[in-house]
ModelCIF file with pLDDT and N, C-alpha, C, O atoms, coordinates in Angstrom:
data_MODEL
#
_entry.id   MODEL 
#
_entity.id                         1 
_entity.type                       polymer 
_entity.pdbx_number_of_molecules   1 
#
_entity_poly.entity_id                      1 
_entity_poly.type                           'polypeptide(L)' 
_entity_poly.nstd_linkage                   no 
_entity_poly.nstd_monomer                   no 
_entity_poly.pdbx_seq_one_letter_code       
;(UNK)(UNK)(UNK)(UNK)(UNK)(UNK)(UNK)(UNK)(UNK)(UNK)(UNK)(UNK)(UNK)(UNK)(UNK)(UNK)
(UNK)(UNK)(UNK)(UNK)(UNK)(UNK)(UNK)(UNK)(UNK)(UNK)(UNK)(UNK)(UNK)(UNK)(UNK)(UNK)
(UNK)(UNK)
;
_entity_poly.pdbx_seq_one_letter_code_can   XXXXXXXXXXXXXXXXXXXXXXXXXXXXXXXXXX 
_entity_poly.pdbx_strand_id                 A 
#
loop_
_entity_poly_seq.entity_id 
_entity_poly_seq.num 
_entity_poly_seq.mon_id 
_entity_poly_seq.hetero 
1 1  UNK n 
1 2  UNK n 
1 3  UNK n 
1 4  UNK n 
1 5  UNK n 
1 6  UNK n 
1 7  UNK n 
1 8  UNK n 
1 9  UNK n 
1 10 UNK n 
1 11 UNK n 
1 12 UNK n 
1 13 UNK n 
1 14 UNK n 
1 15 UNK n 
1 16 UNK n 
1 17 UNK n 
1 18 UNK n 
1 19 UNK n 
1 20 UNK n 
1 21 UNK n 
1 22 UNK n 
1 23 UNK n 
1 24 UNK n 
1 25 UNK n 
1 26 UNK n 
1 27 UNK n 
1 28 UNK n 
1 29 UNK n 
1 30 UNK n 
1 31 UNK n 
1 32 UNK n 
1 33 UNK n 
1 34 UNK n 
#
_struct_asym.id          A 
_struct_asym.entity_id   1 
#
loop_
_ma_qa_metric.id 
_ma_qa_metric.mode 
_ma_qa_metric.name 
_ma_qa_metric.software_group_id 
_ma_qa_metric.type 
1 global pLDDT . pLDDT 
2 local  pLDDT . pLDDT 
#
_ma_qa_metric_global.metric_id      1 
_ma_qa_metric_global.metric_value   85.18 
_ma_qa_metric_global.model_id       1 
_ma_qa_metric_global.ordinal_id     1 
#
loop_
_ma_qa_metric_local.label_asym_id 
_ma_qa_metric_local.label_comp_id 
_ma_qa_metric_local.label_seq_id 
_ma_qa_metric_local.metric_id 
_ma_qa_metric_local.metric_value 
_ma_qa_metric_local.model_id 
_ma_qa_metric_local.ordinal_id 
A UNK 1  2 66.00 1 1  
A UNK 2  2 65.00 1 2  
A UNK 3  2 75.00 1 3  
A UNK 4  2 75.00 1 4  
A UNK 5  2 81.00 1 5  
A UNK 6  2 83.00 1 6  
A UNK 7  2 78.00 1 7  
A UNK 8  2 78.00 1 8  
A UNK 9  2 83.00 1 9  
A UNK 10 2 82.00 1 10 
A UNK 11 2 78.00 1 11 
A UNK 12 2 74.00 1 12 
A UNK 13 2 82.00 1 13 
A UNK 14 2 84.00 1 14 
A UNK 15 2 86.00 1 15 
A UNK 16 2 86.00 1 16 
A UNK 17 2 84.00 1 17 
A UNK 18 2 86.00 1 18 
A UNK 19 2 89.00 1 19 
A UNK 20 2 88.00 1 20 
A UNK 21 2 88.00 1 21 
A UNK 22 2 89.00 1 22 
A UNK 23 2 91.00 1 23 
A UNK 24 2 90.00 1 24 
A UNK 25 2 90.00 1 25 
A UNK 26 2 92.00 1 26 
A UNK 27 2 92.00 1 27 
A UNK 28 2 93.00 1 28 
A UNK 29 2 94.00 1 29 
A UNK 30 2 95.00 1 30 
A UNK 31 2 94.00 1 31 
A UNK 32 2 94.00 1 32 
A UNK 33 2 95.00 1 33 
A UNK 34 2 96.00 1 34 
#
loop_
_atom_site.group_PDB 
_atom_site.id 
_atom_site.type_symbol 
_atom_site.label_atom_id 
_atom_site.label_alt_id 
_atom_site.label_comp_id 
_atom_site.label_asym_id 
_atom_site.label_entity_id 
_atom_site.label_seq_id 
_atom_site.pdbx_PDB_ins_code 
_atom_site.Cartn_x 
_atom_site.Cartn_y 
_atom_site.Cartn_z 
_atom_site.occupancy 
_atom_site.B_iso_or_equiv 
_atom_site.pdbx_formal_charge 
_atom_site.auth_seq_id 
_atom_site.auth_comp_id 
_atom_site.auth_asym_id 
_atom_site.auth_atom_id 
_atom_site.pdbx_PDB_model_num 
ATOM 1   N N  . UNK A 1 1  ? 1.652   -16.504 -9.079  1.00 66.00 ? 1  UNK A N  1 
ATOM 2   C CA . UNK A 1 1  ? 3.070   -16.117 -9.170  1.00 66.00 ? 1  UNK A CA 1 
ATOM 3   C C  . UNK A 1 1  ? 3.800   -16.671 -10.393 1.00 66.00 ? 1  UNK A C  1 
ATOM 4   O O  . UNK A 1 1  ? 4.913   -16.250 -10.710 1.00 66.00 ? 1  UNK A O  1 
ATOM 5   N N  . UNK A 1 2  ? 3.244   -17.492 -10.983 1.00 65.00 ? 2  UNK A N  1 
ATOM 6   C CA . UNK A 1 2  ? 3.900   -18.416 -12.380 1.00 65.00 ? 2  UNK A CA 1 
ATOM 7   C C  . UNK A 1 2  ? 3.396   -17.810 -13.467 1.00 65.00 ? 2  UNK A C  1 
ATOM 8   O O  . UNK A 1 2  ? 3.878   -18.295 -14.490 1.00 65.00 ? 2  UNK A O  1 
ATOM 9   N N  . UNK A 1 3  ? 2.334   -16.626 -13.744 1.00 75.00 ? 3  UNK A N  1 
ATOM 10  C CA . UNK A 1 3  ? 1.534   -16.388 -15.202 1.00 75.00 ? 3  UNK A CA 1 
ATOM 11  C C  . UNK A 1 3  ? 3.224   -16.299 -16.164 1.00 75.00 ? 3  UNK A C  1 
ATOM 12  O O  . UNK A 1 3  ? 4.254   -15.854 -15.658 1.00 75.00 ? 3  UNK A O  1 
ATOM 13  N N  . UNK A 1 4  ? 3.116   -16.825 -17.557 1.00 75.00 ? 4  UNK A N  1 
ATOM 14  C CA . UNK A 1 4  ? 4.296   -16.978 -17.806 1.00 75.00 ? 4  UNK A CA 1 
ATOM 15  C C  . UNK A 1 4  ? 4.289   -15.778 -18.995 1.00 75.00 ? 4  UNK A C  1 
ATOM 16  O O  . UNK A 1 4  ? 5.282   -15.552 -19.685 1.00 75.00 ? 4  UNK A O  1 
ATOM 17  N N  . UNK A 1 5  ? 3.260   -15.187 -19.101 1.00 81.00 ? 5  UNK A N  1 
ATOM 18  C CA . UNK A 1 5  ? 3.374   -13.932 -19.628 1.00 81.00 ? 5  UNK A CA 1 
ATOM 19  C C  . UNK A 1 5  ? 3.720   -13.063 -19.030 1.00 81.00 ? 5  UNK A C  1 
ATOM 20  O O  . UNK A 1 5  ? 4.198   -12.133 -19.679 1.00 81.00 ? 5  UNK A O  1 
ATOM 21  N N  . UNK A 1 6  ? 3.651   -12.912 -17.365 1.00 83.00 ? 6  UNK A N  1 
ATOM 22  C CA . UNK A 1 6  ? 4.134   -11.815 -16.828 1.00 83.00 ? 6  UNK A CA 1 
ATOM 23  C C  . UNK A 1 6  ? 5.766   -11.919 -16.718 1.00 83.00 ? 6  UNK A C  1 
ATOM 24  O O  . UNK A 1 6  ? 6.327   -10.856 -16.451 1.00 83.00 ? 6  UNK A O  1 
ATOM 25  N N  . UNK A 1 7  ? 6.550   -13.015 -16.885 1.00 78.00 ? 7  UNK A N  1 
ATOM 26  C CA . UNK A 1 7  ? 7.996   -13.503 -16.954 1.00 78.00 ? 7  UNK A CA 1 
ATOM 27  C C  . UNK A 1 7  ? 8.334   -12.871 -18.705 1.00 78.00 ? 7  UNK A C  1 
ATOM 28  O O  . UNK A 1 7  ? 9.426   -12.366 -18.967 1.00 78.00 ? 7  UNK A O  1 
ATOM 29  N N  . UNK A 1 8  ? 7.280   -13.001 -19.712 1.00 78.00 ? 8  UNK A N  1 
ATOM 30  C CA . UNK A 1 8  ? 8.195   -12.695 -20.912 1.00 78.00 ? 8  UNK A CA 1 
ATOM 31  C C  . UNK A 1 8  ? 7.948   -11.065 -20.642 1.00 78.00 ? 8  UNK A C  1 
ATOM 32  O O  . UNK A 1 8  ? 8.953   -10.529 -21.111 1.00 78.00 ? 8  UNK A O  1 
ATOM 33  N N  . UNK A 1 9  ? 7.236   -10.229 -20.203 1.00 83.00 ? 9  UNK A N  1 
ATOM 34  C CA . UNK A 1 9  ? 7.200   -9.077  -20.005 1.00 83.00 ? 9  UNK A CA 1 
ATOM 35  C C  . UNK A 1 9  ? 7.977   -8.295  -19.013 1.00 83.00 ? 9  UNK A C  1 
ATOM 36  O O  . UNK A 1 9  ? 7.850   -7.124  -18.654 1.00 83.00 ? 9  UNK A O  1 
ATOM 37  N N  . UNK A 1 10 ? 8.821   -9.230  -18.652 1.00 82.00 ? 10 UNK A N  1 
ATOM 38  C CA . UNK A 1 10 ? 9.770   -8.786  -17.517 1.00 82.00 ? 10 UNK A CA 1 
ATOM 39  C C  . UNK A 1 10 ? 11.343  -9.348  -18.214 1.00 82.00 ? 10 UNK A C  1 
ATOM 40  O O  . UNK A 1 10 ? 12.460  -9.186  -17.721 1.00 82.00 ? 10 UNK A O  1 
ATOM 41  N N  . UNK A 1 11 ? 11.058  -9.900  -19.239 1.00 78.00 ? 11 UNK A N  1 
ATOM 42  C CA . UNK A 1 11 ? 12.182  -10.294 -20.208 1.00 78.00 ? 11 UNK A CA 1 
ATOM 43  C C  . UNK A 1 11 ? 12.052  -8.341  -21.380 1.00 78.00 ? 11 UNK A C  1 
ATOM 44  O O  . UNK A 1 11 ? 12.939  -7.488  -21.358 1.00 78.00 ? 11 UNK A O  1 
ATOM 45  N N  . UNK A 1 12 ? 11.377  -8.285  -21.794 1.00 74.00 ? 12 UNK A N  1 
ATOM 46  C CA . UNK A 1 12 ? 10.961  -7.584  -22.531 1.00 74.00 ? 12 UNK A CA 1 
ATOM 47  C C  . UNK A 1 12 ? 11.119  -6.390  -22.749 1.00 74.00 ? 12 UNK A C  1 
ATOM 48  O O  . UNK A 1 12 ? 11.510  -5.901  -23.809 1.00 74.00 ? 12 UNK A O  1 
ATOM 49  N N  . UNK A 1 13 ? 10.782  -5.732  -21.605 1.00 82.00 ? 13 UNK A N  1 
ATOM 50  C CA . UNK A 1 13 ? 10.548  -4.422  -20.810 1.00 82.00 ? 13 UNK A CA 1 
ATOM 51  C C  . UNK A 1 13 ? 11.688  -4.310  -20.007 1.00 82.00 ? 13 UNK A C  1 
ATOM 52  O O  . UNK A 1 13 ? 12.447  -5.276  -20.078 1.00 82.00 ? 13 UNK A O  1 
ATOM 53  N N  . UNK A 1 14 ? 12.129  -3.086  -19.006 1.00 84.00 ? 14 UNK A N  1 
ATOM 54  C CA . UNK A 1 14 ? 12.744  -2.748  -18.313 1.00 84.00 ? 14 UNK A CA 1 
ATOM 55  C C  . UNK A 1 14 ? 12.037  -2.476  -16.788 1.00 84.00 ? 14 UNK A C  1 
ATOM 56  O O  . UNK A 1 14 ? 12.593  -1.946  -15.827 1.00 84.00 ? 14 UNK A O  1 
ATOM 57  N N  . UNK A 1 15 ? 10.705  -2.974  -16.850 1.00 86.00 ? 15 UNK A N  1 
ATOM 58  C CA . UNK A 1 15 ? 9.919   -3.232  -15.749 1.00 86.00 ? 15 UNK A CA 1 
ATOM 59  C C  . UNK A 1 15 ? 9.961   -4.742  -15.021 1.00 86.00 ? 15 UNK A C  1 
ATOM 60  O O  . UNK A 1 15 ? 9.681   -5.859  -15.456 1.00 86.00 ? 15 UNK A O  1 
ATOM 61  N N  . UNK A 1 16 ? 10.492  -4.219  -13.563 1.00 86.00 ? 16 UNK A N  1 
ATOM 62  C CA . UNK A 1 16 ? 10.694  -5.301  -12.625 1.00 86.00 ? 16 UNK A CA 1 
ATOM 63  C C  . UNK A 1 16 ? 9.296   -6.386  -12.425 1.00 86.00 ? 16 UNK A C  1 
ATOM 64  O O  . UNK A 1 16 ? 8.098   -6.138  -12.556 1.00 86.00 ? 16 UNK A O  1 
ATOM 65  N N  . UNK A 1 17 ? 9.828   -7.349  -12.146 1.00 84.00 ? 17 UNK A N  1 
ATOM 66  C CA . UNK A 1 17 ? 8.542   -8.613  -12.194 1.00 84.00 ? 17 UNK A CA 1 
ATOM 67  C C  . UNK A 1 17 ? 7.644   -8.069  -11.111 1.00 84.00 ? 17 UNK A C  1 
ATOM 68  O O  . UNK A 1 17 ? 6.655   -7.469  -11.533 1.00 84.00 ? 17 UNK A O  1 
ATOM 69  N N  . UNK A 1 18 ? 7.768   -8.146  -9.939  1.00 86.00 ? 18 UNK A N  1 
ATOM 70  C CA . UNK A 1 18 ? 6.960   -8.002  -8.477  1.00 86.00 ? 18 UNK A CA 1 
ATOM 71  C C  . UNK A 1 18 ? 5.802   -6.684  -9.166  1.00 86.00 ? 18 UNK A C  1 
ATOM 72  O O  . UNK A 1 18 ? 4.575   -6.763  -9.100  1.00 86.00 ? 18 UNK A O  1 
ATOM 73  N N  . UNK A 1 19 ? 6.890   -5.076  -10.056 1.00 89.00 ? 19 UNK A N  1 
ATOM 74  C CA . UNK A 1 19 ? 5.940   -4.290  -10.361 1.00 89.00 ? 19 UNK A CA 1 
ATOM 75  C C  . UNK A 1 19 ? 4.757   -4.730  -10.993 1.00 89.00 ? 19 UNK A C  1 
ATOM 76  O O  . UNK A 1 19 ? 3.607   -4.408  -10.695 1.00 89.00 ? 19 UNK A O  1 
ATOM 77  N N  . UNK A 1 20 ? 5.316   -5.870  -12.337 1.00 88.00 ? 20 UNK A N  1 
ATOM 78  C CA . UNK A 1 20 ? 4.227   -6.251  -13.542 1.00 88.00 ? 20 UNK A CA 1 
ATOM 79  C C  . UNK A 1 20 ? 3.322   -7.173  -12.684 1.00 88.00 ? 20 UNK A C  1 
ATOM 80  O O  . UNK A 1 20 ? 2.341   -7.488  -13.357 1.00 88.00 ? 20 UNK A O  1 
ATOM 81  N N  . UNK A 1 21 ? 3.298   -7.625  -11.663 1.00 88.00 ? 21 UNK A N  1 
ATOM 82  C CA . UNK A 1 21 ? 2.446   -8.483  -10.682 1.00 88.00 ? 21 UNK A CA 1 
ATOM 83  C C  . UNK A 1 21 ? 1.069   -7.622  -10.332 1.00 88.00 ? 21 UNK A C  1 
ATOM 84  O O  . UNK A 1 21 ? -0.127  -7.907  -10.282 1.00 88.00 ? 21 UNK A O  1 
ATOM 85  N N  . UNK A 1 22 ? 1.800   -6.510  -10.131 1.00 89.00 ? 22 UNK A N  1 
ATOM 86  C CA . UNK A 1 22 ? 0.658   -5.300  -9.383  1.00 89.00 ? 22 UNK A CA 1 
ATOM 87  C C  . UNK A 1 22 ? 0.410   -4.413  -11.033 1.00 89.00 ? 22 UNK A C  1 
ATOM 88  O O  . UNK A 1 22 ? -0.540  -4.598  -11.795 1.00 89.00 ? 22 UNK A O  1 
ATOM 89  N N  . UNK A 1 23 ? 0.683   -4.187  -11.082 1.00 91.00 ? 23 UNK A N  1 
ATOM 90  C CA . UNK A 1 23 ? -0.008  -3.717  -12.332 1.00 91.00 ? 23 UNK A CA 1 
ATOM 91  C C  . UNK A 1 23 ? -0.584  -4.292  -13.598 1.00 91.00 ? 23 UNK A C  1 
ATOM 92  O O  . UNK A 1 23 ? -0.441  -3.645  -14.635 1.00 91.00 ? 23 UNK A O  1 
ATOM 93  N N  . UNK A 1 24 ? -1.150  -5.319  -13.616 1.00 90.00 ? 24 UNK A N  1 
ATOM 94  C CA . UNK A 1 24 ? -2.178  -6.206  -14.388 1.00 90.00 ? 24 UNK A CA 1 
ATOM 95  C C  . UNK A 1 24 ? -3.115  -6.193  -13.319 1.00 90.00 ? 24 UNK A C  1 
ATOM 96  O O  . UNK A 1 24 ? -4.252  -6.369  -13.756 1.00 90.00 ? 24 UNK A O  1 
ATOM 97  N N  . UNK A 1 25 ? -3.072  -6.045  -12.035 1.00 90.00 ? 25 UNK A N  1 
ATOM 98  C CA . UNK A 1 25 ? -4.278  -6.730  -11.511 1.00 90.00 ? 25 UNK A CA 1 
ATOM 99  C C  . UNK A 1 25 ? -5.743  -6.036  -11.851 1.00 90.00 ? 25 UNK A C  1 
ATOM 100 O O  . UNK A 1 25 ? -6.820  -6.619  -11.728 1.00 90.00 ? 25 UNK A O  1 
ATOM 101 N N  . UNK A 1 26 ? -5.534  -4.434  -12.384 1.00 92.00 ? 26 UNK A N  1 
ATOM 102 C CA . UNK A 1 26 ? -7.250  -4.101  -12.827 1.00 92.00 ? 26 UNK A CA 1 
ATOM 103 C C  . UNK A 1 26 ? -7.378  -4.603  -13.724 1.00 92.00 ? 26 UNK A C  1 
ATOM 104 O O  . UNK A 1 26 ? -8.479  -5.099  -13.962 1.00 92.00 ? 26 UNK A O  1 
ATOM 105 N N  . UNK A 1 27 ? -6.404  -4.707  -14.574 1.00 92.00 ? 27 UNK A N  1 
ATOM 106 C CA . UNK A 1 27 ? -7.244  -5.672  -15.881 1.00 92.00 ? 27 UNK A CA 1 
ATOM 107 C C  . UNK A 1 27 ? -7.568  -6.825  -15.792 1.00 92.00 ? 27 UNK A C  1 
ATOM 108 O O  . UNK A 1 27 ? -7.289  -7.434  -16.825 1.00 92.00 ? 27 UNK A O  1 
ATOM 109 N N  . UNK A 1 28 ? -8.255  -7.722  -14.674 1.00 93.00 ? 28 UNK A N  1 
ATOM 110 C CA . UNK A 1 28 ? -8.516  -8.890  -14.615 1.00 93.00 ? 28 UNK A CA 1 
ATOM 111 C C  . UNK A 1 28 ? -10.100 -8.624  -14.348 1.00 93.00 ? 28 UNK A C  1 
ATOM 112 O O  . UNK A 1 28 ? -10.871 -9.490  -13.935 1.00 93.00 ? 28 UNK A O  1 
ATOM 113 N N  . UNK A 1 29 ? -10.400 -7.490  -14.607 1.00 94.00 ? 29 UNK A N  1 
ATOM 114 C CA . UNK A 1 29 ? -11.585 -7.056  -14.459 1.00 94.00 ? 29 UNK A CA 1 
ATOM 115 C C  . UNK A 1 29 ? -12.662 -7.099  -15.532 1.00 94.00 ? 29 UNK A C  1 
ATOM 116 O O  . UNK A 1 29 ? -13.846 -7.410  -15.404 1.00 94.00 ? 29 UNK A O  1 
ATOM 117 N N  . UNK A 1 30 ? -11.722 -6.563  -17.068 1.00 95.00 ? 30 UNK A N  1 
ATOM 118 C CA . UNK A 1 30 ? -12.222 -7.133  -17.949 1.00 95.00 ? 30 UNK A CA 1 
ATOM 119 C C  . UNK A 1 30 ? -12.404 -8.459  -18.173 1.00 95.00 ? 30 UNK A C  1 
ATOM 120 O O  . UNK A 1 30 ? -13.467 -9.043  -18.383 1.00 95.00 ? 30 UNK A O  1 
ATOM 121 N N  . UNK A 1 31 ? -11.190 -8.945  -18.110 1.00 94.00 ? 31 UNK A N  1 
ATOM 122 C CA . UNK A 1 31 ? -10.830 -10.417 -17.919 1.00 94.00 ? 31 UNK A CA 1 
ATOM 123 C C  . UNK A 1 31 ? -12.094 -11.219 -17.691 1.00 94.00 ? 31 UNK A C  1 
ATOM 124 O O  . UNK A 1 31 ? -12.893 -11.627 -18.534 1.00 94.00 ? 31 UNK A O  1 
ATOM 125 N N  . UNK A 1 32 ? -12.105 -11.329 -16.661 1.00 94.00 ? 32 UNK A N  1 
ATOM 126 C CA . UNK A 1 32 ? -13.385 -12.431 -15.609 1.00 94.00 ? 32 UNK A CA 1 
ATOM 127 C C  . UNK A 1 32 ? -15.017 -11.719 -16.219 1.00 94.00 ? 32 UNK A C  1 
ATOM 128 O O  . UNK A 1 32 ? -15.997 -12.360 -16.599 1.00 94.00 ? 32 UNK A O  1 
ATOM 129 N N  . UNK A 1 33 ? -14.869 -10.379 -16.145 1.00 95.00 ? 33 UNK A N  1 
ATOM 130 C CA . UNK A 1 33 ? -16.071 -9.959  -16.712 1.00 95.00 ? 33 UNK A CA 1 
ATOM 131 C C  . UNK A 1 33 ? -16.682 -10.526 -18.052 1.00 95.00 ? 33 UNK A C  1 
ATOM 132 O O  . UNK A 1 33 ? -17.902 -10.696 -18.059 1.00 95.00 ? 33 UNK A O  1 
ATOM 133 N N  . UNK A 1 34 ? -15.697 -10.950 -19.604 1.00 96.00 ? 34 UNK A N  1 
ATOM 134 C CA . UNK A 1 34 ? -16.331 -11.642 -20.697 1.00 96.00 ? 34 UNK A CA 1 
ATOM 135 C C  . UNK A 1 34 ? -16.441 -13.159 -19.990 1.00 96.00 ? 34 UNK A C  1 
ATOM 136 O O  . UNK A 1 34 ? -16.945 -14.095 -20.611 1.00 96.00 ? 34 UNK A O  1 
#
């Protein structure tokens, strides 16, 4: 709940925090995968 990139992207954007929570989560796929 703290990633503090998902807070500057909710500074940033006009996209609500809770949304940017759920929408990163497939990309943690690449993520963990390298």
């Amino acid at each position: 709940p703290f990633g503090i990139i998902l807070f500057v992207l909710d500074k940033v954007t006009p996209v609500a925090l809770e949304d940017i929570m759920v929408y990163v989560l497939p990309f943690y796929i690449p993520l963990i995968a390298v």
